[in-house]
C-alpha atoms as a PDB file:
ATOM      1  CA  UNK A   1      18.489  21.875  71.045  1.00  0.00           C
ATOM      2  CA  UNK A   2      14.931  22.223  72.056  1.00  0.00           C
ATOM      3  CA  UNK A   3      11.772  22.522  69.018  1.00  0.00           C
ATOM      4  CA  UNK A   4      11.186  25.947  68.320  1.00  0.00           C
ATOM      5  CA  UNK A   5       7.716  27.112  67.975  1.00  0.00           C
ATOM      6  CA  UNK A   6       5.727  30.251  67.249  1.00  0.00           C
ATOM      7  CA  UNK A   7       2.670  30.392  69.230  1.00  0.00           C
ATOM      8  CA  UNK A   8       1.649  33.920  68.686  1.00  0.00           C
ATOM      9  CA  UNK A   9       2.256  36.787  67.022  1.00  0.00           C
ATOM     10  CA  UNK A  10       1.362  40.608  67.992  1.00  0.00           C
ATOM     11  CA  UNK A  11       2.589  44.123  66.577  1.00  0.00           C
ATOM     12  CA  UNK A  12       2.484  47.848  68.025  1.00  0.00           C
ATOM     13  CA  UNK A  13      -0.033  50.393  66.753  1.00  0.00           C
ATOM     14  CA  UNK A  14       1.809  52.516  64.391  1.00  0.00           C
ATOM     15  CA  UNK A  15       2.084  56.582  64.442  1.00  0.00           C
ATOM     16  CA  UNK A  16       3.626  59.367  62.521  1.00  0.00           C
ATOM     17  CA  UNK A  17       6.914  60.437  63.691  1.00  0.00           C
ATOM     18  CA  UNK A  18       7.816  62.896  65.222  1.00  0.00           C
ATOM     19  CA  UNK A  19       4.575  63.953  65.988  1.00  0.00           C
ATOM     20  CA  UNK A  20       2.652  61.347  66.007  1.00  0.00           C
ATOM     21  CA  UNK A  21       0.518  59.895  69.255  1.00  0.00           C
ATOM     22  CA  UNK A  22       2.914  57.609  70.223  1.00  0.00           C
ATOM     23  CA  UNK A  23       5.615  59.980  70.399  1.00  0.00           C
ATOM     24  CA  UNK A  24       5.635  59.588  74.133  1.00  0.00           C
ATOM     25  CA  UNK A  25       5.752  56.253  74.081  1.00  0.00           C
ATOM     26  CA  UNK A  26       8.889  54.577  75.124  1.00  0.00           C
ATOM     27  CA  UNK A  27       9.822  51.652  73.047  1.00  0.00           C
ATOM     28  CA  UNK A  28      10.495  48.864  75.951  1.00  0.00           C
ATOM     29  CA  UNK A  29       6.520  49.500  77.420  1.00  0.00           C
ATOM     30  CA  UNK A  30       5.693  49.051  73.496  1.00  0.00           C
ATOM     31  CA  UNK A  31       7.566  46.043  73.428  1.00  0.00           C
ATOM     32  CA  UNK A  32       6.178  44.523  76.783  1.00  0.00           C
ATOM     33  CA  UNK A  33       2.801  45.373  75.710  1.00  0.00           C
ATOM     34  CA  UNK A  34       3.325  43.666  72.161  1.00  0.00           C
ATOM     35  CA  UNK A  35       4.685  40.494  74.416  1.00  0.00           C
ATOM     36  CA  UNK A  36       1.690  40.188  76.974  1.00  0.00           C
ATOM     37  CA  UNK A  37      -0.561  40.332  73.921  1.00  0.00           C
ATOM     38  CA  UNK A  38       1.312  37.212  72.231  1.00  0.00           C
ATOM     39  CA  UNK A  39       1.301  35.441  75.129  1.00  0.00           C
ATOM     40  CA  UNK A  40      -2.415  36.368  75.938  1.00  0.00           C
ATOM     41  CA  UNK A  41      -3.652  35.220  72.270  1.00  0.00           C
ATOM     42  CA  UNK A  42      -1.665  31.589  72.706  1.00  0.00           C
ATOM     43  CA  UNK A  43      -4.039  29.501  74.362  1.00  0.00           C
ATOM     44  CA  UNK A  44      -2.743  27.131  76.873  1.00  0.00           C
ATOM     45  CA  UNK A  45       0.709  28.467  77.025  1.00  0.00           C
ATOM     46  CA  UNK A  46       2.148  28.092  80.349  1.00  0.00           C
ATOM     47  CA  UNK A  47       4.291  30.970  80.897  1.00  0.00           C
ATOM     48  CA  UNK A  48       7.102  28.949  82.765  1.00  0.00           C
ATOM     49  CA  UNK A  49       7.217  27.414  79.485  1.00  0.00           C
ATOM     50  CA  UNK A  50       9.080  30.817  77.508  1.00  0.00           C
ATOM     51  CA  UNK A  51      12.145  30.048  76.977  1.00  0.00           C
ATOM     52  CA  UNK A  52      13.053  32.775  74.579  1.00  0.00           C
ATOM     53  CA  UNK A  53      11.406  35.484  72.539  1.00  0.00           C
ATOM     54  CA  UNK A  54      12.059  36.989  69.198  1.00  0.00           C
ATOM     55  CA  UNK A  55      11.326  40.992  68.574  1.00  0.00           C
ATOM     56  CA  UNK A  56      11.649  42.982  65.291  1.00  0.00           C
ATOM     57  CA  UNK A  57      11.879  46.323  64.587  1.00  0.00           C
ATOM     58  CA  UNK A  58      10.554  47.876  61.217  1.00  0.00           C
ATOM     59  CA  UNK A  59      12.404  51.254  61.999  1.00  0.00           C
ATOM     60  CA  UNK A  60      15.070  51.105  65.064  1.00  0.00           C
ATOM     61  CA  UNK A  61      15.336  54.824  65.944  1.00  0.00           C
ATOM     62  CA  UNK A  62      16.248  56.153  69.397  1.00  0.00           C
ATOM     63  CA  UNK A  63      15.885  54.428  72.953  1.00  0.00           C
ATOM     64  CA  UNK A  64      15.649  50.532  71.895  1.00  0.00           C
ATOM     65  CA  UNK A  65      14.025  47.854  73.769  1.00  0.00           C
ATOM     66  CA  UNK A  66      16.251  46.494  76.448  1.00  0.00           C
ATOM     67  CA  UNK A  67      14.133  43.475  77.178  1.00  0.00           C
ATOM     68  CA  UNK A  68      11.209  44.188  78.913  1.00  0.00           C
ATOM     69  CA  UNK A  69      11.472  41.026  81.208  1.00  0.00           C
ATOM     70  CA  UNK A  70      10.610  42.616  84.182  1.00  0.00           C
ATOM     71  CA  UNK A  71       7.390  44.244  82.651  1.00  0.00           C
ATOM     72  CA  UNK A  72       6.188  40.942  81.004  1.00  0.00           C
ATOM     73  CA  UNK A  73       6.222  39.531  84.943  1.00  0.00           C
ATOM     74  CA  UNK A  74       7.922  36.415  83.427  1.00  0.00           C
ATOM     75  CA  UNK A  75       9.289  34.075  85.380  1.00  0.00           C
ATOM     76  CA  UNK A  76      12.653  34.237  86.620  1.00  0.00           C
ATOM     77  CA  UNK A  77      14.296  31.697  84.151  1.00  0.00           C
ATOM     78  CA  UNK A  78      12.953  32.990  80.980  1.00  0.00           C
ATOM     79  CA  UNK A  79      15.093  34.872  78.819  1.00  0.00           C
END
């Protein structure tokens, strides 16, 4: 088993449901976004290097994230 590290961390805005401004938003493009922006902030992280990637959920309602690989452009291998 490999050394697991956390190299960045990174949350959503948050709005009032229903109504609220991100009630349009779609969970998985919230997720992707919230994963670009970790991997953004850790300097000198190689993105080949991802291996996995842990997401949270304060309130799990409706449509959940899938993973949002293919919107992170990660490379094939990653999780």
């Amino acid at each position: 088993m490999k050394e697991a590290v956390i190299v960045a961390g990174a949350r959503t805005a948050v709005g009032r449901a229903p109504n609220g401004s991100l009630r349009g938003s779609r969970p998985d493009d919230m997720a992707a976004a919230v994963i670009r922006e970790a991997i953004r902030r850790a300097d000198g992280l190689d993105d080949s290097e991802i291996e996995d990637v842990i997401i949270g959920c304060a309130v799990p309602e409706g449509t959940r994230p899938r993973f949002t690989k293919g919107s992170t452009n990660w490379p094939s291998g990653a999780a």
